[in-house]
N, C-alpha and C. Protein backbone atom coordinates (compact mmCIF):
# COMPACT_ATOMS: atom_id res chain seq x y z
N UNK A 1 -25.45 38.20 1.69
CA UNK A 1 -25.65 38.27 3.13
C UNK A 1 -26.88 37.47 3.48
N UNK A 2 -27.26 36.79 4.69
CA UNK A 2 -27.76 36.26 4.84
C UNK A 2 -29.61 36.47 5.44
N UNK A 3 -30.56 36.36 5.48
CA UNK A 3 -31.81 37.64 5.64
C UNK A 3 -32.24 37.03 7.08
N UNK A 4 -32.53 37.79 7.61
CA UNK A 4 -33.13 37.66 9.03
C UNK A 4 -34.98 37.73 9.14
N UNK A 5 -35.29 37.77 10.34
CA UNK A 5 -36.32 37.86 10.64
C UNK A 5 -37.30 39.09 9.42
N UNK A 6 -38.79 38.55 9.10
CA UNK A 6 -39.04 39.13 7.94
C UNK A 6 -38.22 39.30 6.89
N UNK A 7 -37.16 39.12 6.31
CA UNK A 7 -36.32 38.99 5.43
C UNK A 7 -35.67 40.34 5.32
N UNK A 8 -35.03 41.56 6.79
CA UNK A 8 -34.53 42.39 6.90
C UNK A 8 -33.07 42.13 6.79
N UNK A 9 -32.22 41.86 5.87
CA UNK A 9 -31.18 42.01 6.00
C UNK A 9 -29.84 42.56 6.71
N UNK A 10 -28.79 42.09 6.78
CA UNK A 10 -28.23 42.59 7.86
C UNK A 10 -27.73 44.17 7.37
N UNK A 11 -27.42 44.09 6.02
CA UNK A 11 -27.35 45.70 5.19
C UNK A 11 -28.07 46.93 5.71
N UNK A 12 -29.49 46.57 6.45
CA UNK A 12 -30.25 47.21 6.67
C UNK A 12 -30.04 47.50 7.73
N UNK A 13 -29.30 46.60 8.95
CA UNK A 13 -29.19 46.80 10.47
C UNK A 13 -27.77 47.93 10.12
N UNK A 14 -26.92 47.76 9.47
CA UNK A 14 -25.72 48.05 9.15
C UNK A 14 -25.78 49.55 8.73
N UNK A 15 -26.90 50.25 8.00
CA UNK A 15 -26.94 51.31 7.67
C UNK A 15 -27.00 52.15 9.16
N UNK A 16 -27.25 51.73 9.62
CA UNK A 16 -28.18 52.63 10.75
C UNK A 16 -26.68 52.66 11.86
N UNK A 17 -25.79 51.60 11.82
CA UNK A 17 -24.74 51.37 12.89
C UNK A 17 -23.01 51.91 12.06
N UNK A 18 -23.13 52.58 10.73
CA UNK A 18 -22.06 53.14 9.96
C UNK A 18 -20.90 53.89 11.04
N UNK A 19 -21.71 54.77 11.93
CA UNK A 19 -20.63 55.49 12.25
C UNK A 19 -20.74 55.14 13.89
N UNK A 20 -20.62 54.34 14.32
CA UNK A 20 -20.53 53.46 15.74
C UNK A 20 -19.12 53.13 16.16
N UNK A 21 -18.78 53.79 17.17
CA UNK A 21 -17.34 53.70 17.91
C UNK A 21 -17.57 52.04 18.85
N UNK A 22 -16.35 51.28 18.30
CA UNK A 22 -16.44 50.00 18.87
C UNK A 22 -15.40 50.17 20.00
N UNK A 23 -15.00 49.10 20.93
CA UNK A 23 -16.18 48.39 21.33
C UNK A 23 -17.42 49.05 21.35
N UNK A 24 -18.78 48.12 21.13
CA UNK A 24 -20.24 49.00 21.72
C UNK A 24 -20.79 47.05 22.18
N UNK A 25 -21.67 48.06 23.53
CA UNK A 25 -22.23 46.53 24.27
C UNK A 25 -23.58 46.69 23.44
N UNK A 26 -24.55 45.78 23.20
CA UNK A 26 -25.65 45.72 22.53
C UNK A 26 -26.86 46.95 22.77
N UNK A 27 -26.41 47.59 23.65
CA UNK A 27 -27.37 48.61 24.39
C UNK A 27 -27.14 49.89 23.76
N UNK A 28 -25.46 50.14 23.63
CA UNK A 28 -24.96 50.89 22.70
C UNK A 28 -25.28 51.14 20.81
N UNK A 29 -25.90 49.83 20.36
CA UNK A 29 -26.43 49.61 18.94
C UNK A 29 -27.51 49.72 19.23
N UNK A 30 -28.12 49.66 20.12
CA UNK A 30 -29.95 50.22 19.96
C UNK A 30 -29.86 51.46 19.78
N UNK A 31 -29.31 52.23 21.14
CA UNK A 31 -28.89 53.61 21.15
C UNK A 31 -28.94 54.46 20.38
N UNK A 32 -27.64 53.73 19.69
CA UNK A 32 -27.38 54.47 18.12
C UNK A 32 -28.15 54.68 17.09
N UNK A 33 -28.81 53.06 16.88
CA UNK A 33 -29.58 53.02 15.80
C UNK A 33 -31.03 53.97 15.83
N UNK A 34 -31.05 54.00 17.24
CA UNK A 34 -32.38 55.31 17.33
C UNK A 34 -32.26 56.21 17.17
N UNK A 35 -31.01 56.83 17.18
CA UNK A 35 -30.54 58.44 17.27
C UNK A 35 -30.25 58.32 15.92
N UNK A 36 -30.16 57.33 14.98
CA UNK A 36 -29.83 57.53 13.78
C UNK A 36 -31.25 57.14 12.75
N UNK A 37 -32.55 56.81 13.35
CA UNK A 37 -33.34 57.47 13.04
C UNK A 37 -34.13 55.68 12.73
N UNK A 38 -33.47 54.81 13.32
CA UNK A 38 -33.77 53.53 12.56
C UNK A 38 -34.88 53.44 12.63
N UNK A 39 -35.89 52.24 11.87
CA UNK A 39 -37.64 51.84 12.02
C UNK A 39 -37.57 50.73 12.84
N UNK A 40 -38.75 50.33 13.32
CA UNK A 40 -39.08 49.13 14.24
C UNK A 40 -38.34 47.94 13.58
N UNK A 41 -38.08 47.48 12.49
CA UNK A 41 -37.98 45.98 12.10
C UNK A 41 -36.54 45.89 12.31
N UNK A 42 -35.99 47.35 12.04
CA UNK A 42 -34.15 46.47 12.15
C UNK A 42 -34.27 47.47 14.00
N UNK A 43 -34.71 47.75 14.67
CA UNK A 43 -34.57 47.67 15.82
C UNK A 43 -34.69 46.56 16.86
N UNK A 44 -36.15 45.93 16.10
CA UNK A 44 -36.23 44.58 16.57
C UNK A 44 -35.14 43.56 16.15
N UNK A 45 -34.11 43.24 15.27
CA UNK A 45 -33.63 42.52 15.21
C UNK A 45 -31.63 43.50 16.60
N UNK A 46 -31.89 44.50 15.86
CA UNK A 46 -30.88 44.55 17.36
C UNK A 46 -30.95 44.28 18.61
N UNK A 47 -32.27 44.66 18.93
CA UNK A 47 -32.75 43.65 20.54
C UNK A 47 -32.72 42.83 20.55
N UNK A 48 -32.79 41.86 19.64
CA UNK A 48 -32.68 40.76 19.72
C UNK A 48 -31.36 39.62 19.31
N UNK A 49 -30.18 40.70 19.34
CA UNK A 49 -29.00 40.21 19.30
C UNK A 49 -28.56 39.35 20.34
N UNK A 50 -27.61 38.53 20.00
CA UNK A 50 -26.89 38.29 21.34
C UNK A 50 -26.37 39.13 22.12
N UNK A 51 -26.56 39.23 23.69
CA UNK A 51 -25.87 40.35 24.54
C UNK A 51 -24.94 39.87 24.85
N UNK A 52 -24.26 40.97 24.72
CA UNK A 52 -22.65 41.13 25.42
C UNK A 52 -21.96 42.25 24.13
N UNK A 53 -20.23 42.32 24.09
CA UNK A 53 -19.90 43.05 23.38
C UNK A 53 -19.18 42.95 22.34
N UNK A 54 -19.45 44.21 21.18
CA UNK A 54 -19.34 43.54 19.70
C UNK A 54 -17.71 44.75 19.38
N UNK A 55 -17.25 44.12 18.89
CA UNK A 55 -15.63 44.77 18.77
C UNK A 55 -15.46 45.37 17.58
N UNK A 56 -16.32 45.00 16.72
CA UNK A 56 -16.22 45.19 15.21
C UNK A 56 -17.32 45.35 14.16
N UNK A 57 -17.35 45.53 12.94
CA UNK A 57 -18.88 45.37 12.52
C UNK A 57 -18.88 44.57 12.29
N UNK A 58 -17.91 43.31 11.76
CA UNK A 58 -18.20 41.73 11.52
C UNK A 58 -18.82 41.50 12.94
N UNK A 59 -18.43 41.94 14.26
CA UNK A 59 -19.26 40.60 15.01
C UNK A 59 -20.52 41.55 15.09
N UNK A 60 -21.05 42.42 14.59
CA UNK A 60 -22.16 42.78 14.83
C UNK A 60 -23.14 41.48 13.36
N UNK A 61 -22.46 41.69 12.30
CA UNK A 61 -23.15 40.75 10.57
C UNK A 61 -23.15 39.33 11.43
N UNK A 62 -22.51 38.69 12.47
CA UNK A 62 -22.40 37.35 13.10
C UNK A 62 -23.66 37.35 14.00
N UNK A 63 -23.82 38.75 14.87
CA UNK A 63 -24.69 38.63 15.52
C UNK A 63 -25.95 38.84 14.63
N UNK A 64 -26.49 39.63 14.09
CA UNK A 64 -27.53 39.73 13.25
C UNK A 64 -27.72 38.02 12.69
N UNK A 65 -26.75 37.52 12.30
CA UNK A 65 -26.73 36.16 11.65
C UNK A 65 -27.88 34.93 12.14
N UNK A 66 -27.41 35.51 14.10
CA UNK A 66 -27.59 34.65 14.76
C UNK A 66 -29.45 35.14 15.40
N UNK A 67 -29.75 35.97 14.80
CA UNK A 67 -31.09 36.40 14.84
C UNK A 67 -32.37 35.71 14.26
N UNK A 68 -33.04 34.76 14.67
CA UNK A 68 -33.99 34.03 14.75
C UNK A 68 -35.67 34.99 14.07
């Protein structure tokens, strides 16, 4: 997989988004990932996804991808 910002992997955004009912709009994966207890670094890379909406967990690993 490919490493993102600080070298957080997308594995790491992915733990936190396991049990996420899709569609979810990007607001919906912050959400989650807080109630599921996530830390600042893979929060920061979900804010910083592309917005709009993710159908699947592949387009969530595409969006993380696309994380700068």
């Amino acid at each position: 997989m490919s490493r993102v910002i600080g070298g957080r992997s997308p594995a790491n955004v992915l733990k936190y988004l396991k049990d996420i009912r899709f569609p979810a709009h990007k607001a919906d994966l912050l959400r989650h990932a807080v109630r599921e207890g996530a830390k600042e670094p893979v929060l920061d890379v979900i804010a910083n996804l592309p917005d709009g909406n993710y159908t699947n967990m592949a387009d969530v690993i595409t969006g993380v991808g696309k994380v700068e």
